[in-house]
Protein backbone atom coordinates (compact mmCIF):
# COMPACT_ATOMS: atom_id res chain seq x y z
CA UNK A 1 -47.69 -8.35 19.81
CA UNK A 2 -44.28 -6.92 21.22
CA UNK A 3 -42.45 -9.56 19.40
CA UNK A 4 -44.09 -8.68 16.09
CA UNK A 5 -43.58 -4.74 16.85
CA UNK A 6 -39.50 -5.03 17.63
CA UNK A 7 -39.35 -7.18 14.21
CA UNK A 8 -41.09 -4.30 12.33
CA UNK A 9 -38.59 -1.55 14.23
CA UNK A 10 -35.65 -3.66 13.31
CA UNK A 11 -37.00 -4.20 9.31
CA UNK A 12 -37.53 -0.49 9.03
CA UNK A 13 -34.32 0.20 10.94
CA UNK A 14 -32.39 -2.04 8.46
CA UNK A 15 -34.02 -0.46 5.39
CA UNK A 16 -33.75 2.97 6.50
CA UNK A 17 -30.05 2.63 7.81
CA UNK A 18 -28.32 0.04 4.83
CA UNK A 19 -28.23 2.76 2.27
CA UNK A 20 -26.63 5.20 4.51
CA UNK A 21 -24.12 2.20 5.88
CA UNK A 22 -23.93 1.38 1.90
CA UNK A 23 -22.71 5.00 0.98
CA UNK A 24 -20.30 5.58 3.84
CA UNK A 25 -18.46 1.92 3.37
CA UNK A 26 -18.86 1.97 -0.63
CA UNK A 27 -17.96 5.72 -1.49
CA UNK A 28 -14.83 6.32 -3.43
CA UNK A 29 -12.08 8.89 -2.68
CA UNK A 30 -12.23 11.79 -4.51
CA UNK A 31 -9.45 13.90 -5.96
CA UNK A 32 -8.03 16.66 -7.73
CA UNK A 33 -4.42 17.91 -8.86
CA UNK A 34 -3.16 17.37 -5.38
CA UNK A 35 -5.65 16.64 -2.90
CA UNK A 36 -7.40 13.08 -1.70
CA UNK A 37 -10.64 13.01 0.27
CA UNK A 38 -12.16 10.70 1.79
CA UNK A 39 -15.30 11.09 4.05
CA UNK A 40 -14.34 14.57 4.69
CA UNK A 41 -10.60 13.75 5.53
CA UNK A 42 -8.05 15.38 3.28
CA UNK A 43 -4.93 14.62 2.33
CA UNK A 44 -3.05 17.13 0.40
CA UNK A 45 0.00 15.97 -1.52
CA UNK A 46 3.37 18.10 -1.71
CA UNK A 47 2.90 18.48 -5.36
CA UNK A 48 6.63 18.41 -5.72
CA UNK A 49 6.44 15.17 -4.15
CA UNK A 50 3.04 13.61 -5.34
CA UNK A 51 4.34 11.26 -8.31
CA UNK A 52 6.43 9.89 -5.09
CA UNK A 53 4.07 9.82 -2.47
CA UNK A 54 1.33 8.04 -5.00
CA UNK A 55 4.13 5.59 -5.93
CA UNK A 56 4.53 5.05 -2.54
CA UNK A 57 1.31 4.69 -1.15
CA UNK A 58 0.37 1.73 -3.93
CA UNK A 59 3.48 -0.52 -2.79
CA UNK A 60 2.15 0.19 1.10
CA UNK A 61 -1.31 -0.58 -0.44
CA UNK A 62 -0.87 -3.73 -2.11
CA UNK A 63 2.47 -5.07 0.08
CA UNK A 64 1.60 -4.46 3.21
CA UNK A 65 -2.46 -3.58 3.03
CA UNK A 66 -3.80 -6.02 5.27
CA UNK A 67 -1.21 -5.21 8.25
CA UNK A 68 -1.50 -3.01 11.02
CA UNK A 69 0.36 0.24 10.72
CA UNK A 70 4.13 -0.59 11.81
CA UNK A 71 3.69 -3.12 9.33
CA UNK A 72 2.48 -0.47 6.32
CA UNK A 73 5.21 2.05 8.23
CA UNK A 74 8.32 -0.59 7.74
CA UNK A 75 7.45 -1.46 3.66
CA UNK A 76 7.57 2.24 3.75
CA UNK A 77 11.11 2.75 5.23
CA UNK A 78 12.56 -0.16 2.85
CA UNK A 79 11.83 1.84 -0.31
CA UNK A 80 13.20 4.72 1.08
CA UNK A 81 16.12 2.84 2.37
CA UNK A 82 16.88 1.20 -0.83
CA UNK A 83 16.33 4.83 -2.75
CA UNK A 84 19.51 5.66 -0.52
CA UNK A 85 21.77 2.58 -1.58
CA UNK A 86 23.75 2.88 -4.73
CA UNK A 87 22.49 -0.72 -5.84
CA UNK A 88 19.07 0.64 -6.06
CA UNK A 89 17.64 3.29 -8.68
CA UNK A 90 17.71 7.17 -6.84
CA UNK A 91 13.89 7.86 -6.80
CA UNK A 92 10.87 6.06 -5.04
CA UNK A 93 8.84 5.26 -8.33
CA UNK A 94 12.19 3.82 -9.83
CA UNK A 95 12.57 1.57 -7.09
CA UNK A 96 8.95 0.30 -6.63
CA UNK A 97 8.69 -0.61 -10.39
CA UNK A 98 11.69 -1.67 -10.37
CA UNK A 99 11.58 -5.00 -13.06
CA UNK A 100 12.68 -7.19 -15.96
CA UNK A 101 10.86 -5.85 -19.11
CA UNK A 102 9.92 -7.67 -22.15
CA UNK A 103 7.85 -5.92 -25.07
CA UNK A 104 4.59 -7.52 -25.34
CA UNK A 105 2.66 -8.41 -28.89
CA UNK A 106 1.65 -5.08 -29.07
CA UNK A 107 4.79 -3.60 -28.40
CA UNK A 108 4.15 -2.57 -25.19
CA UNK A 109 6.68 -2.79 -22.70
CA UNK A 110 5.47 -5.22 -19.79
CA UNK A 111 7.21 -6.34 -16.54
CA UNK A 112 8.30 -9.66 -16.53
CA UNK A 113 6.16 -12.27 -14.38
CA UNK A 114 7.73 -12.86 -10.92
CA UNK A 115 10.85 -10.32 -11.86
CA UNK A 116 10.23 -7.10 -10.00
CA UNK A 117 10.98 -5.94 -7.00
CA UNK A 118 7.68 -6.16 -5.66
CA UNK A 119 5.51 -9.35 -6.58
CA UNK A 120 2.50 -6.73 -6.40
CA UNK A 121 3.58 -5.32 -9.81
CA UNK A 122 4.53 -8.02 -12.01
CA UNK A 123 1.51 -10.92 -10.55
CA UNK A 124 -0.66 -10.48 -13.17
CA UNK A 125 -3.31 -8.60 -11.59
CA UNK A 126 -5.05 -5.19 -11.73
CA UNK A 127 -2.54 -2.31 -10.05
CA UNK A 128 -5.69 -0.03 -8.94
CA UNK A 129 -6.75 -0.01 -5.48
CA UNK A 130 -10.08 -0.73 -4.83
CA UNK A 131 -10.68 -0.35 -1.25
CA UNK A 132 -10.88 3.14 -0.26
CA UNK A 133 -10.40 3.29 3.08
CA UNK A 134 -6.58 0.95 2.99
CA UNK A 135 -6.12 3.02 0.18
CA UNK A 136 -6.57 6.35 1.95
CA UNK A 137 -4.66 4.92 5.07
CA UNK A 138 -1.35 3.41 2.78
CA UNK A 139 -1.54 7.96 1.63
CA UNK A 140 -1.31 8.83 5.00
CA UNK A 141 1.51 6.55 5.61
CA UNK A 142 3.49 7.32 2.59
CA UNK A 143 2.95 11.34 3.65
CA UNK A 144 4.24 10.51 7.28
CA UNK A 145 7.47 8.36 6.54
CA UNK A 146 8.17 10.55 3.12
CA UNK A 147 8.00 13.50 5.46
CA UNK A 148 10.33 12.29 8.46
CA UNK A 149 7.59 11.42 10.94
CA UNK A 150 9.17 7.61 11.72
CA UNK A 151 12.21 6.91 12.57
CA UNK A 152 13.98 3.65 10.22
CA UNK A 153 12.03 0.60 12.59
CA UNK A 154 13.33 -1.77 10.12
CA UNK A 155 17.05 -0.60 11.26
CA UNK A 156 17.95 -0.17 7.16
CA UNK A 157 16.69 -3.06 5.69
CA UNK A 158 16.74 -3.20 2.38
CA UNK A 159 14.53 -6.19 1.65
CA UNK A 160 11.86 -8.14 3.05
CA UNK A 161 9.57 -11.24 2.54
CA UNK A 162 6.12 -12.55 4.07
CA UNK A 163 6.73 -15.62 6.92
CA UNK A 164 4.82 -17.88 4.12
CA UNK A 165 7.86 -17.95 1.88
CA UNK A 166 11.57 -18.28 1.94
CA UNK A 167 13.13 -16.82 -0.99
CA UNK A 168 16.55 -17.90 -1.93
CA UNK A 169 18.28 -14.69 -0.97
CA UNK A 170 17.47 -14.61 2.51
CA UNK A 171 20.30 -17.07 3.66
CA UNK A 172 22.98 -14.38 2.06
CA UNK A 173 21.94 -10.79 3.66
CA UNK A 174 21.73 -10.35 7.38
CA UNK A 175 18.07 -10.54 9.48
CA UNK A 176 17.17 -6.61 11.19
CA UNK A 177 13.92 -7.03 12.50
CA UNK A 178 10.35 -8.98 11.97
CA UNK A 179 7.37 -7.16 11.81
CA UNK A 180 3.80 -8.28 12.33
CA UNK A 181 4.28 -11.41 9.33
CA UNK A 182 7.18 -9.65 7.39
CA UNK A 183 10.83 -10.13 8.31
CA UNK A 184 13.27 -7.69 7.43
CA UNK A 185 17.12 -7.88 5.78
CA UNK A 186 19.64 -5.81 5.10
């Protein structure tokens, strides 16, 4: 009988508790003109800077998503680096979309597959975020670094790759640092 009443306590548990777990895990960040929230956490964006800081945020989002944060932190400091050196465009949405164009059938203008500067925006895929919570983080990130709260941990790279490839120009610039599964050049 005690088995049978801790089964019913756990069924009623699990419907009472998966909508709530549903709404806090599944909810979407809300915005406005300058603001992001998130489960009551607010980020407001320098609106002088928020064009940047959203640029930003998507390369920490879909480069370095999935790492912990010295990881988000140094894909970060290489845009900013590389906004810095005169072989790179002067402004942080320049330099993430940074790509080979080629009109399109429509006559759109379209990044070139494999040609920009950061596979994210030329693979093919969608460019929104769609979890809210890495998305919320890779803001807070792109507010800290854009605002001076990090010093350079990638000691002024200006490139990087994951450890699962090798591209060819990694032989011809010199190694700063690795970080978590990224290593760093300059």
């Amino acid at each position: 009988m005690e088995q049978l009443f801790h089964k019913h306590i756990i069924k009623i548990t699990f419907i009472i508790c998966l909508p709530l777990w549903i709404a806090f895990f599944c909810s979407k960040i809300q915005a406005d003109d300058h603001n992001y929230s998130w489960h009551g956490h607010t980020i407001e964006l320098n609106p002088e800077l928020q064009e940047a800081q959203y640029c930003m945020a998507k390369n920490i989002y879909f480069e370095a998503g999935n790492q912990p944060v010295a990881g988000k932190i140094a894909v970060a400091q290489v845009v900013q680096n590389r906004v810095l050196n005169q072989n790179y465009p002067n402004n942080i949405c320049d330099v993430v979309y940074q790509a080979k164009w080629k009109e399109n059938w429509k006559g759109t203008l379209m990044p070139i597959r494999h040609m920009c500067q950061f596979s994210w925006f030329c693979d093919g895929k969608s460019d929104d975020p769609v979890d809210s919570a890495t998305w919320m983080f890779s803001l807070l990130v792109a507010d800290s670094v854009m605002n001076g709260e990090y010093g350079d941990i990638t000691e002024g790279a200006t490139h990087y790759h994951a450890d699962s490839v090798y591209p060819y120009w990694a032989e011809s610039l010199n190694q700063t640092v690795i970080i978590n599964n990224h290593t760093f050049y300059k």
